[in-house]
Structures are given as C-alpha cells and as structure tokens.
Protein backbone atom coordinates (compact mmCIF):
# COMPACT_ATOMS: atom_id res chain seq x y z
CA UNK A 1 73.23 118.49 83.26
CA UNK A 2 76.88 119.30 81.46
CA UNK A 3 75.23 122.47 79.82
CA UNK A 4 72.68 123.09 82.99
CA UNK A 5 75.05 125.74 83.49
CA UNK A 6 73.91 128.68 85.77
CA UNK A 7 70.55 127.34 86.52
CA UNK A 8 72.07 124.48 88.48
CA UNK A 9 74.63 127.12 90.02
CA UNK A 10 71.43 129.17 91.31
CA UNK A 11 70.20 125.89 92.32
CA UNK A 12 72.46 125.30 94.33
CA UNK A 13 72.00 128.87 95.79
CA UNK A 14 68.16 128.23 96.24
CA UNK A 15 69.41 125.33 98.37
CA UNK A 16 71.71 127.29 100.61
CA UNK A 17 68.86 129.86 101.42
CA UNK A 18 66.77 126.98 101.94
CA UNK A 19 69.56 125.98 104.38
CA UNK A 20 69.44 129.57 106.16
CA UNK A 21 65.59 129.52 106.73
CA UNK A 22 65.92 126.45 108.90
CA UNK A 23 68.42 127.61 110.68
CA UNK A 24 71.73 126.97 109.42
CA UNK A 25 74.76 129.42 109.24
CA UNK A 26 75.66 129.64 105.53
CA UNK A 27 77.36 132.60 103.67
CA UNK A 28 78.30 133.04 100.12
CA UNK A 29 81.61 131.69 100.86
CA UNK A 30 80.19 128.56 101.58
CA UNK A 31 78.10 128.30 98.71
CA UNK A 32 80.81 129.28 96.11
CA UNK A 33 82.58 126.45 97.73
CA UNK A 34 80.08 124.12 96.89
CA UNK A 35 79.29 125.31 93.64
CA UNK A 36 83.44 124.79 93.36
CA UNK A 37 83.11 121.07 94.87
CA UNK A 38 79.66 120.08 92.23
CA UNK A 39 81.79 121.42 88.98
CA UNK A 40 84.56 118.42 90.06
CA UNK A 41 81.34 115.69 90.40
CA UNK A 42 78.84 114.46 88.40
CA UNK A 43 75.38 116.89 89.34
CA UNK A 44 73.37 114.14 88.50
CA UNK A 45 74.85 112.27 91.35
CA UNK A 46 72.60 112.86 94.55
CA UNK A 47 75.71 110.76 96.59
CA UNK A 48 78.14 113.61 95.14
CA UNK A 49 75.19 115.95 95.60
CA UNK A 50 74.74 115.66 99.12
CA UNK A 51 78.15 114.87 100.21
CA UNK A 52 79.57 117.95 98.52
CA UNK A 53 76.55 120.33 100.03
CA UNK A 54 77.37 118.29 103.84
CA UNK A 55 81.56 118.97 103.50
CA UNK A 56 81.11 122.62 102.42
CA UNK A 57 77.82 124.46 104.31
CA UNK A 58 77.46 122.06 107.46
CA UNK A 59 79.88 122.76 110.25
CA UNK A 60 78.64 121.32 113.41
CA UNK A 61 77.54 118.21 114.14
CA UNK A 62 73.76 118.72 115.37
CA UNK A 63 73.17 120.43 112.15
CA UNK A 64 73.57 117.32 110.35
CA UNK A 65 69.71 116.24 110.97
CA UNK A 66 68.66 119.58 110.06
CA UNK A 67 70.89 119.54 106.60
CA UNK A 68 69.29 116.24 106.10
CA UNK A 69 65.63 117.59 106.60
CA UNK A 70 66.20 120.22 104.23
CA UNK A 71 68.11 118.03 101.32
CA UNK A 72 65.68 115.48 101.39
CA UNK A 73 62.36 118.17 101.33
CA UNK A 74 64.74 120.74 98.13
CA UNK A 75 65.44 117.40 95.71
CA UNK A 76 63.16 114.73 96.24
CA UNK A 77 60.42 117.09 95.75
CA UNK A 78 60.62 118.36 92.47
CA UNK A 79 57.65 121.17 92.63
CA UNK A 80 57.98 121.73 88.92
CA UNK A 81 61.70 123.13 88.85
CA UNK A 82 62.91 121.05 85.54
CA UNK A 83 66.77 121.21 87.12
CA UNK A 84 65.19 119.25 90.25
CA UNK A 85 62.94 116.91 88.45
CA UNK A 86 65.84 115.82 86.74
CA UNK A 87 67.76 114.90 89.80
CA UNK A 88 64.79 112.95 91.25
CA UNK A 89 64.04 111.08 88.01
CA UNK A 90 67.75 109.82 88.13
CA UNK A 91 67.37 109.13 91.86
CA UNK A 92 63.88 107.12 90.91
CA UNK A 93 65.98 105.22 87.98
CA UNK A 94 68.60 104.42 90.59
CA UNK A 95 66.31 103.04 93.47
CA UNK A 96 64.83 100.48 90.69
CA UNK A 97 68.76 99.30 90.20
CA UNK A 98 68.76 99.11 93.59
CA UNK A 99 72.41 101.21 93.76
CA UNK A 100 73.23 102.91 96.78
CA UNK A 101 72.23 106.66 96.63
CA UNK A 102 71.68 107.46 99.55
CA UNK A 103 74.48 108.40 102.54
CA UNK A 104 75.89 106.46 105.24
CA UNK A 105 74.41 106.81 108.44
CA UNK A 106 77.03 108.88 110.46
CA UNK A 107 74.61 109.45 113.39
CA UNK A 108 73.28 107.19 116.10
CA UNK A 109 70.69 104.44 115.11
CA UNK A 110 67.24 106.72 115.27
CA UNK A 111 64.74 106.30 117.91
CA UNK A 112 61.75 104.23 117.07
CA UNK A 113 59.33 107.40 117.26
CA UNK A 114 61.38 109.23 114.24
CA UNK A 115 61.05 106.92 111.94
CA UNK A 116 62.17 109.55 109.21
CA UNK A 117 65.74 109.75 109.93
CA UNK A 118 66.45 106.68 108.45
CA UNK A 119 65.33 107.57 105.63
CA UNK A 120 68.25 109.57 104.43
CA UNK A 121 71.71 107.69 104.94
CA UNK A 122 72.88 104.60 103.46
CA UNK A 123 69.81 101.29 103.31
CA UNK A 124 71.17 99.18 106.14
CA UNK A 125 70.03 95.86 104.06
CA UNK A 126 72.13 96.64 101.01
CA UNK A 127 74.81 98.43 102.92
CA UNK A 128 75.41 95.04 105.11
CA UNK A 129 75.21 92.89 102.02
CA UNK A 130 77.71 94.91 99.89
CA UNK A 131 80.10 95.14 103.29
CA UNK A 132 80.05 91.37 103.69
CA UNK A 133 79.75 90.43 99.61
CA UNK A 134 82.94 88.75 98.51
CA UNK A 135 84.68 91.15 96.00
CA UNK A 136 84.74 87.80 93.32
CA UNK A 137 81.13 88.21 93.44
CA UNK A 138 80.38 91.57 92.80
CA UNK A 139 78.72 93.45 90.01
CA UNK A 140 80.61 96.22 88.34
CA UNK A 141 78.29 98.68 89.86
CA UNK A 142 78.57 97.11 93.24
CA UNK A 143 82.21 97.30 93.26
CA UNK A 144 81.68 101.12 92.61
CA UNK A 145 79.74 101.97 95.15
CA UNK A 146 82.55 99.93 97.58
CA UNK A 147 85.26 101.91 96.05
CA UNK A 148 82.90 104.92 96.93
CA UNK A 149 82.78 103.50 100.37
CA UNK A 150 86.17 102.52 100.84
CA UNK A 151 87.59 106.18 100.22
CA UNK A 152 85.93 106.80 103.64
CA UNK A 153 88.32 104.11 105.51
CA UNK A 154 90.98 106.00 107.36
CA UNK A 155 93.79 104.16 108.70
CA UNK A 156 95.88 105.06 111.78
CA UNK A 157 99.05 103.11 112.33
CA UNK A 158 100.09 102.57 115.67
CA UNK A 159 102.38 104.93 117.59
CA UNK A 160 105.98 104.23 119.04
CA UNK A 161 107.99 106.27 121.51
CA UNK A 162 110.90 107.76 120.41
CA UNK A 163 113.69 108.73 122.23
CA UNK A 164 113.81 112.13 121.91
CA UNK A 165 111.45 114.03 124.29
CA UNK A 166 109.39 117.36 124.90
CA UNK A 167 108.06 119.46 127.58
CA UNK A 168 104.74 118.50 128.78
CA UNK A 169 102.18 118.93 131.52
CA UNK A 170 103.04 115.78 133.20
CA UNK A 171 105.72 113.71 132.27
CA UNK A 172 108.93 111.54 134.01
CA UNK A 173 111.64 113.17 133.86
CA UNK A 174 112.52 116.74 135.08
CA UNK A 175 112.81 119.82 132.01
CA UNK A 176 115.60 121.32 134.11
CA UNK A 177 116.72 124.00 131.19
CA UNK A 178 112.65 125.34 131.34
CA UNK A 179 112.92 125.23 135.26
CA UNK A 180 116.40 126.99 135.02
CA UNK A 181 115.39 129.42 132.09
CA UNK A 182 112.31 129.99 134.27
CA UNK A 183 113.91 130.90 137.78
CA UNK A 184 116.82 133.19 136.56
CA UNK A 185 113.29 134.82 134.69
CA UNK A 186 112.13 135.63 138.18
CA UNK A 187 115.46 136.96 139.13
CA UNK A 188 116.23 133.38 141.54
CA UNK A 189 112.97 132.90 142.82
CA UNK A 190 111.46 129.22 143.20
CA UNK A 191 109.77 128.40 139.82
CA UNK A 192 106.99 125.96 138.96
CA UNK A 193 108.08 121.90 138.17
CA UNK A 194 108.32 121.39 134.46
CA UNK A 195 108.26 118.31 132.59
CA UNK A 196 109.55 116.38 129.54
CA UNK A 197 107.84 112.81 128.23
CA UNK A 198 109.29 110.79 125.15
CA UNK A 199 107.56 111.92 121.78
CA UNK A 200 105.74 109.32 119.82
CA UNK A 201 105.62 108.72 116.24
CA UNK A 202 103.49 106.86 113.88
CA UNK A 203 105.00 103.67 112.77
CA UNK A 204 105.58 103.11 108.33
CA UNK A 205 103.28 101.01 106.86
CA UNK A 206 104.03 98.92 104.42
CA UNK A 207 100.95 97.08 101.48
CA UNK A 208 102.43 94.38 99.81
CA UNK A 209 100.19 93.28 97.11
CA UNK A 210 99.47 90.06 95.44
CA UNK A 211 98.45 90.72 91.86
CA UNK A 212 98.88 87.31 90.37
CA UNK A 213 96.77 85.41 88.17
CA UNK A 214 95.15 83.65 91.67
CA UNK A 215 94.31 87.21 92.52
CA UNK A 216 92.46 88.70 90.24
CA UNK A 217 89.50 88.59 91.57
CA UNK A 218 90.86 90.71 94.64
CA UNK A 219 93.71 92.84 92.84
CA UNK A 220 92.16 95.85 92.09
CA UNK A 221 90.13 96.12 95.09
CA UNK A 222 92.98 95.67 96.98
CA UNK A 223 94.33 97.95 95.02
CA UNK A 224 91.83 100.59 95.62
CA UNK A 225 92.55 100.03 99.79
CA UNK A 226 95.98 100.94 99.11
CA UNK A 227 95.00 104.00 97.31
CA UNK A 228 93.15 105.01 99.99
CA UNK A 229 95.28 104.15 102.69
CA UNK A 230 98.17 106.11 101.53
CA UNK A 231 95.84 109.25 101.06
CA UNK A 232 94.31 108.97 104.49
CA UNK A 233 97.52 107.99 106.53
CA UNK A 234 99.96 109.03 104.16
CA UNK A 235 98.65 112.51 103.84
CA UNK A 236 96.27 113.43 107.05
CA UNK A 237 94.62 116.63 107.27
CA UNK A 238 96.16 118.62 110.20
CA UNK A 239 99.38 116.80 110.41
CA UNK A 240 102.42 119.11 110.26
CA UNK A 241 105.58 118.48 108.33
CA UNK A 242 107.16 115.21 109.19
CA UNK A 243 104.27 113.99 111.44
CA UNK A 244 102.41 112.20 108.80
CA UNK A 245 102.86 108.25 108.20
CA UNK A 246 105.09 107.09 106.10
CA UNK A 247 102.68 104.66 103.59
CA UNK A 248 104.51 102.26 101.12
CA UNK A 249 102.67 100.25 98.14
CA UNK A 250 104.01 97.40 96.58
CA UNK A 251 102.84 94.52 94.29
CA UNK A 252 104.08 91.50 93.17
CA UNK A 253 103.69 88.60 90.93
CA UNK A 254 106.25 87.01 89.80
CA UNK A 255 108.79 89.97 90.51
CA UNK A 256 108.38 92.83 93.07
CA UNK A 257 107.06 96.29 91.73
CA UNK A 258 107.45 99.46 94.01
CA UNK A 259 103.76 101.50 93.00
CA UNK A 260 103.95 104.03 95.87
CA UNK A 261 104.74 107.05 93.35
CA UNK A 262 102.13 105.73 91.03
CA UNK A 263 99.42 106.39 93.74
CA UNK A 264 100.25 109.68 94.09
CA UNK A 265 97.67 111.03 91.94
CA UNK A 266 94.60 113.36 92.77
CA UNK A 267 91.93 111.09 90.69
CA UNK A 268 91.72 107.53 91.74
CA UNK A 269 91.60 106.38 88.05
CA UNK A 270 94.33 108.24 87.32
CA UNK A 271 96.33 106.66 90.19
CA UNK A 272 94.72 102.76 89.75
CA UNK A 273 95.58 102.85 85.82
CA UNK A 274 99.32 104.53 86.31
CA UNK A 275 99.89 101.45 89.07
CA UNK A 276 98.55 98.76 86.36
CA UNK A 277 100.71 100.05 84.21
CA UNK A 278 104.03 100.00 86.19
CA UNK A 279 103.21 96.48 87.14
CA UNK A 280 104.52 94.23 84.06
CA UNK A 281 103.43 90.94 85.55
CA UNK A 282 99.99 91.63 86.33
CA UNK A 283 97.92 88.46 86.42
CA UNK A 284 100.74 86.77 85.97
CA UNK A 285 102.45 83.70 88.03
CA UNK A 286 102.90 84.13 91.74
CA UNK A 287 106.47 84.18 93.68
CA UNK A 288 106.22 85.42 97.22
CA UNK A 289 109.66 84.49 98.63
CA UNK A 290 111.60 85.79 95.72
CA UNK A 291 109.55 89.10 95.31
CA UNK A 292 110.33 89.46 99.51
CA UNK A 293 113.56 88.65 99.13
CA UNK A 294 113.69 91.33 96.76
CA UNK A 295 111.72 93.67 99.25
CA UNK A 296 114.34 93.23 102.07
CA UNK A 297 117.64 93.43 100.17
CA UNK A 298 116.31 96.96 97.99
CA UNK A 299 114.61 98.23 100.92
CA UNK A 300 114.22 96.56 104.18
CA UNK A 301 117.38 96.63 105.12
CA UNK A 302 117.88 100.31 104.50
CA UNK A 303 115.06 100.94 107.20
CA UNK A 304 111.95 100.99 105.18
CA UNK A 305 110.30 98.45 107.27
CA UNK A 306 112.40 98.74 110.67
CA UNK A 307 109.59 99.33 113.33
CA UNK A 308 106.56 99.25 110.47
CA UNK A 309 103.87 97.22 110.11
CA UNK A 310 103.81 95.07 107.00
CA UNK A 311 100.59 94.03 105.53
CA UNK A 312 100.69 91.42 102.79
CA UNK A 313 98.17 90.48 101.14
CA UNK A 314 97.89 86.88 98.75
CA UNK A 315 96.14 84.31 98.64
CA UNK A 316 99.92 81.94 99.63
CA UNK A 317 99.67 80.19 96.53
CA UNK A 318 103.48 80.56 96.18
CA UNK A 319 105.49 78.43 92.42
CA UNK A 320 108.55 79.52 94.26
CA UNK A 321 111.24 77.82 96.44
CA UNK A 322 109.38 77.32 100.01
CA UNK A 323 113.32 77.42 101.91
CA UNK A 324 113.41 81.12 100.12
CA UNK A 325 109.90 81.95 101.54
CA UNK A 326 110.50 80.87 104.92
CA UNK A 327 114.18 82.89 105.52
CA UNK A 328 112.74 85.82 103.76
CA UNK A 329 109.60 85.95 106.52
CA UNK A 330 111.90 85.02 109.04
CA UNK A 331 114.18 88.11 107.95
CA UNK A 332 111.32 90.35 107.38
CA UNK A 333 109.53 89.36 111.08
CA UNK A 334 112.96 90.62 112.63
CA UNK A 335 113.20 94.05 110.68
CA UNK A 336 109.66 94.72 111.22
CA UNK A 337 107.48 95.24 114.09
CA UNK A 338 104.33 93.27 112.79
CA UNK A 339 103.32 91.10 109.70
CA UNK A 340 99.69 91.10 109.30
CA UNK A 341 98.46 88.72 105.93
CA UNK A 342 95.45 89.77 104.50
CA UNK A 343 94.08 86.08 102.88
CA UNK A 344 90.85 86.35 100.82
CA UNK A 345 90.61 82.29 101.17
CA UNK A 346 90.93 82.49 105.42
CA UNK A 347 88.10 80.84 106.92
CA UNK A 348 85.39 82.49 109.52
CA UNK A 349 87.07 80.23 112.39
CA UNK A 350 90.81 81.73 111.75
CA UNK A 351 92.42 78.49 110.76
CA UNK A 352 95.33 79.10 108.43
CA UNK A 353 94.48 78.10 104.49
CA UNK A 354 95.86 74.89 103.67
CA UNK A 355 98.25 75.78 100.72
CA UNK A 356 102.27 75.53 101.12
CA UNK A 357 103.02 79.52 101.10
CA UNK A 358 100.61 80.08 104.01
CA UNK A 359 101.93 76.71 106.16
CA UNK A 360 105.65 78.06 105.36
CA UNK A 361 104.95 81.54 106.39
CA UNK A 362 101.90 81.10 108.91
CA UNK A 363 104.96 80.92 112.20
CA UNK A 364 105.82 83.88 111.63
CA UNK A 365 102.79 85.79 111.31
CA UNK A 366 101.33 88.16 114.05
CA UNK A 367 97.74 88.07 112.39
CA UNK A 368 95.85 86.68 110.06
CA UNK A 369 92.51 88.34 108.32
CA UNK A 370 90.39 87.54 105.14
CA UNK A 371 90.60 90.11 102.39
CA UNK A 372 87.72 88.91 100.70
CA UNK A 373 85.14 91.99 101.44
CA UNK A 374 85.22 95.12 102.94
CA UNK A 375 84.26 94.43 105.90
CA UNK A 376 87.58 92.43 106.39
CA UNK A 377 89.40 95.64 105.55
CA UNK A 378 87.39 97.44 107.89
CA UNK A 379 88.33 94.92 110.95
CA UNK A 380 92.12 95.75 109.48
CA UNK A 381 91.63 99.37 110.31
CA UNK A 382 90.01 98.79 113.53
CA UNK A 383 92.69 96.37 114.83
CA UNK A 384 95.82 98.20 113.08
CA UNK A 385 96.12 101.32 116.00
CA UNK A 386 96.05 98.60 118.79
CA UNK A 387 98.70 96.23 117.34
C-alpha cells in the first residue's frame, strides 16, 4: 500500500462522497485532512483507517452511526476495487489472529432490535479480557493494541482554589472596582451587583516509576501511561497559556532519573526509547527511599510537589535502608497533597502486599491501586479528579 499512491488518495475521496450521499457534511477540506492524517498511519490499518476518517469528516455526534454505516458498507465490501480488497483481506487475516480491529464502542450499548451496531466498535469479549489481562501475561501484539488503547486515557488532576480571584456571575465577595467602574459609566446612577470567586487551578502531577529488575514485567507499560498522561494533561487541547497541568515523569531503580523532557516527543517510540535510554539502571536493583530522598531534596522542596498529587508506582520491594524510606514518605506526605501507589502485586480485597517497602510506607499512603492491567489505570483516572 506504500506505492498505492493516488489510487488510495481517490479512495479515500470515493469514501467522502460516499459520506455526502448519506447525509453527512463533508468538503474538500475535510478530505485533504484525512488524506493528510492516512499518509502519517499505516493504510493497511482499518483501526488507523477509521479513526483517522471519524477525527477529520465527522463533526457531530449523531453522525457517528451514520459514519459507521457507511465505513463498514465502502471497506468490508470489496466490489472488485483491488485498493479495497486489499484492506479487507488484511482485516480477514486479522480477525483469524483474533487482534482488535475494530473501534471502541463510544456510543450507548445498542438496543436489542439493531443488532448491527455492534458490529462496528471494539468485540466486548476481547476488549474485557485485554482490559483485565495482567500486563506479565500479555502477547506482544496484545500489549499493542493496549498501548493503542491507552493513548485514549485522559487524565484530569484535581482542582485547588487559589487565592487570587475573578469576576463572575455569582460569587462571595463584592467586585467593587466593576461596580464602581460601572456607576461613574452611567454618570452615578445605581449599577448592577458584580461578583468575584477564587480561581482554581489544576494541581502538578507527579509519576514516579519503578523500573527495577522486579518490574519489568510492568516498566514499559507503565511507561507508556506516563507518556500518555503527560500528553493528555500535560498538553490539553483548548487550554490557554498557563492553564494546562503541570505533568512530571520520573523513574527509578537504584538511583532517581528525571524522564519528563524525554517524553516530550511527537512519536511514542521516539519518546519510550529516548526515556530507556536516559535511565542507566534500568532493570536494575531497586532503592525507593534513597531515589525519594533524592526526589525531595532536587525537587520537592523547591515546590515541584507542594499541592500535587504523587503517584508511585513499584512493586515495594525496597534493598534500601527502611528508616530512609519511612522519613522520606513522611517528608513527601507533608509537601504533597496526595500519595497514591500504584502496586501491580495489590490484591482484589485492598490489603496492603506483604513486603517491607509497602508495610514501611503503607501509613502514609492516601490510596492504594494495582497496576497490573489497564483497567487498574483506568480506575486511577476515574478516581484522580475526586481526590
């Protein structure tokens, strides 16, 4: 498909007019911006495919059943076009793998009279096995399609008021300059109540990431998570200057490594192979109180962490000194706001592991979650706004 050239480009034009006879607004903007989003992806791909055509041609939400309709009808029916058997041969070849093609179901669960909109969206069987497979035990393929899935995560870290303010509807305090402005406006005349309320801000958040030898089953996973969460929160669409959160990535073995300007890379593979590099003890030995210790005097005590949320994950299989553990999570609980451990060993009934990093540093945890699967990571960005 590399030398497909312009037939795949009118293709993808046949599909857009396809689009407009059932109904959909597209223009030729649109279209060149999907033709701009497929020369990034692999063609071949029908997850790129139809993820690429949804982003750039759908722009409302009830047009997503119709999009579907229309995808599924233009490539899984091949009708002699060689471009389009090709794409449904490598779709056939991937159903036999059993890899996820198809796209996660964004939509309410369908009725039980349309059974055909379930076709199209991610198979609930394999997406439910993959979400709740530990990451030790997946396939190389498997932990593709979760990487593909877990750039989809978007974190929001919770909000703190500040102590500056700003005028608002409704608010508790007076804006007497806006009233004052306001009145001398209408040359002394009564003018309307105005108001000022406390701004808010989202709070850092800090990944601290075990990458020892006891890890490395989880590392790079983990690693992944990190990757995304700094792109999502990090860098959110529609955030101004200033209003984005502040997302710090760190790993540690046996000494602490600071990866956040690693990560800072367009490709993911770019980014996860720049952050392997920088780490020097990478499935190495495992020292959480002296890498923390190192955390808080190089940068939580210059305000990295004041007010954050720190979220380490390890397994608490610490070689170190447990005395240095214990005053370094005592330290760090009283610079940040919370300490969440991510523990791929934490059993379903929440009861802390039995090893001596987790007993030393379990009091002064807020919360404790497995990192074994994604759907541990998952809970982590449902619980982390409400925290």
């Amino acid at each position: 498909m590399a030398d497909a050239g312009v037939p795949f480009v009118r293709l993808l034009a046949d599909f857009a007019a396809a689009l407009r006879a059932a109904g959909l607004a597209v223009g030729s903007g649109d279209v060149l911006g999907y033709a701009t989003a497929m020369s990034t992806l692999d063609p071949t791909d029908l997850v790129d495919l139809y993820w690429a055509g949804r982003t750039t041609l759908v722009t409302r939400r009830d047009s997503i059943s119709t999009y579907d309709r229309v995808f599924r009808q233009f490539f899984l029916n091949a009708a002699g076009d060689p471009v389009r058997e090709m794409l449904t041969l490598r779709a056939q070849v991937t159903t036999e793998n059993q890899a996820v093609l198809d796209v996660p179901a964004t939509d309410p669960p369908p009725r039980e009279g349309d059974p055909e909109e379930a076709t199209l969206g991610l198979m609930a069987s394999d997406a439910e096995a993959l979400r709740h497979k530990p990451f030790a035990a997946c396939t190389p393929e498997e932990l593709a399609i979760l990487r593909r899935i877990m750039a989809r995560i978007r974190l929001a870290p919770p909000r703190r008021r500040t102590r500056r303010t700003r005028s608002a509807p409704a608010g508790q305090s007076p804006d007497l300059r806006r009233m004052v402005r306001e009145s001398l406006r209408l040359h002394g005349d009564p003018a309307e109540l105005s108001w000022r309320r406390r701004k808010v801000r989202l709070r850092p958040l800090i990944l601290i990431l075990d990458v020892s030898g006891s890890m490395a089953d989880y590392s790079r996973s983990l690693l992944q998570f990190a990757y995304s969460a700094r792109r999502a929160a990090g860098h959110p669409a529609g955030h101004r200057r200033g209003q984005a959160a502040r997302v710090e990535v760190f790993c540690f073995g046996t000494r602490l490594t600071r990866i956040t300007r690693e990560l800072d890379r367009r490709r993911p593979d770019d980014a996860l192979h720049r952050a392997t590099r920088a780490v020097v003890d990478w499935e190495g030995g495992t020292r959480i109180g002296a890498s923390l210790d190192t955390f808080l005097r190089d940068w939580g005590r210059r305000g990295l962490c004041r007010g954050g949320i720190v979220v380490i994950c390890s397994d608490g299989l610490d070689r170190g000194d447990p005395d240095v553990l214990a005053t370094a999570m005592e330290r760090l609980s009283r610079l940040s706001h919370r300490i969440v451990w991510l523990n791929p060993h934490q059993a379903s009934n929440r009861a802390v592991p039995s090893t001596l990093g987790m007993a030393v540093a379990a009091p002064h945890i807020d919360l404790i979650l497995p990192g074994r699967d994604l759907s541990s990571l998952e809970e982590l960005a449902t619980l982390l706004p409400a925290l």
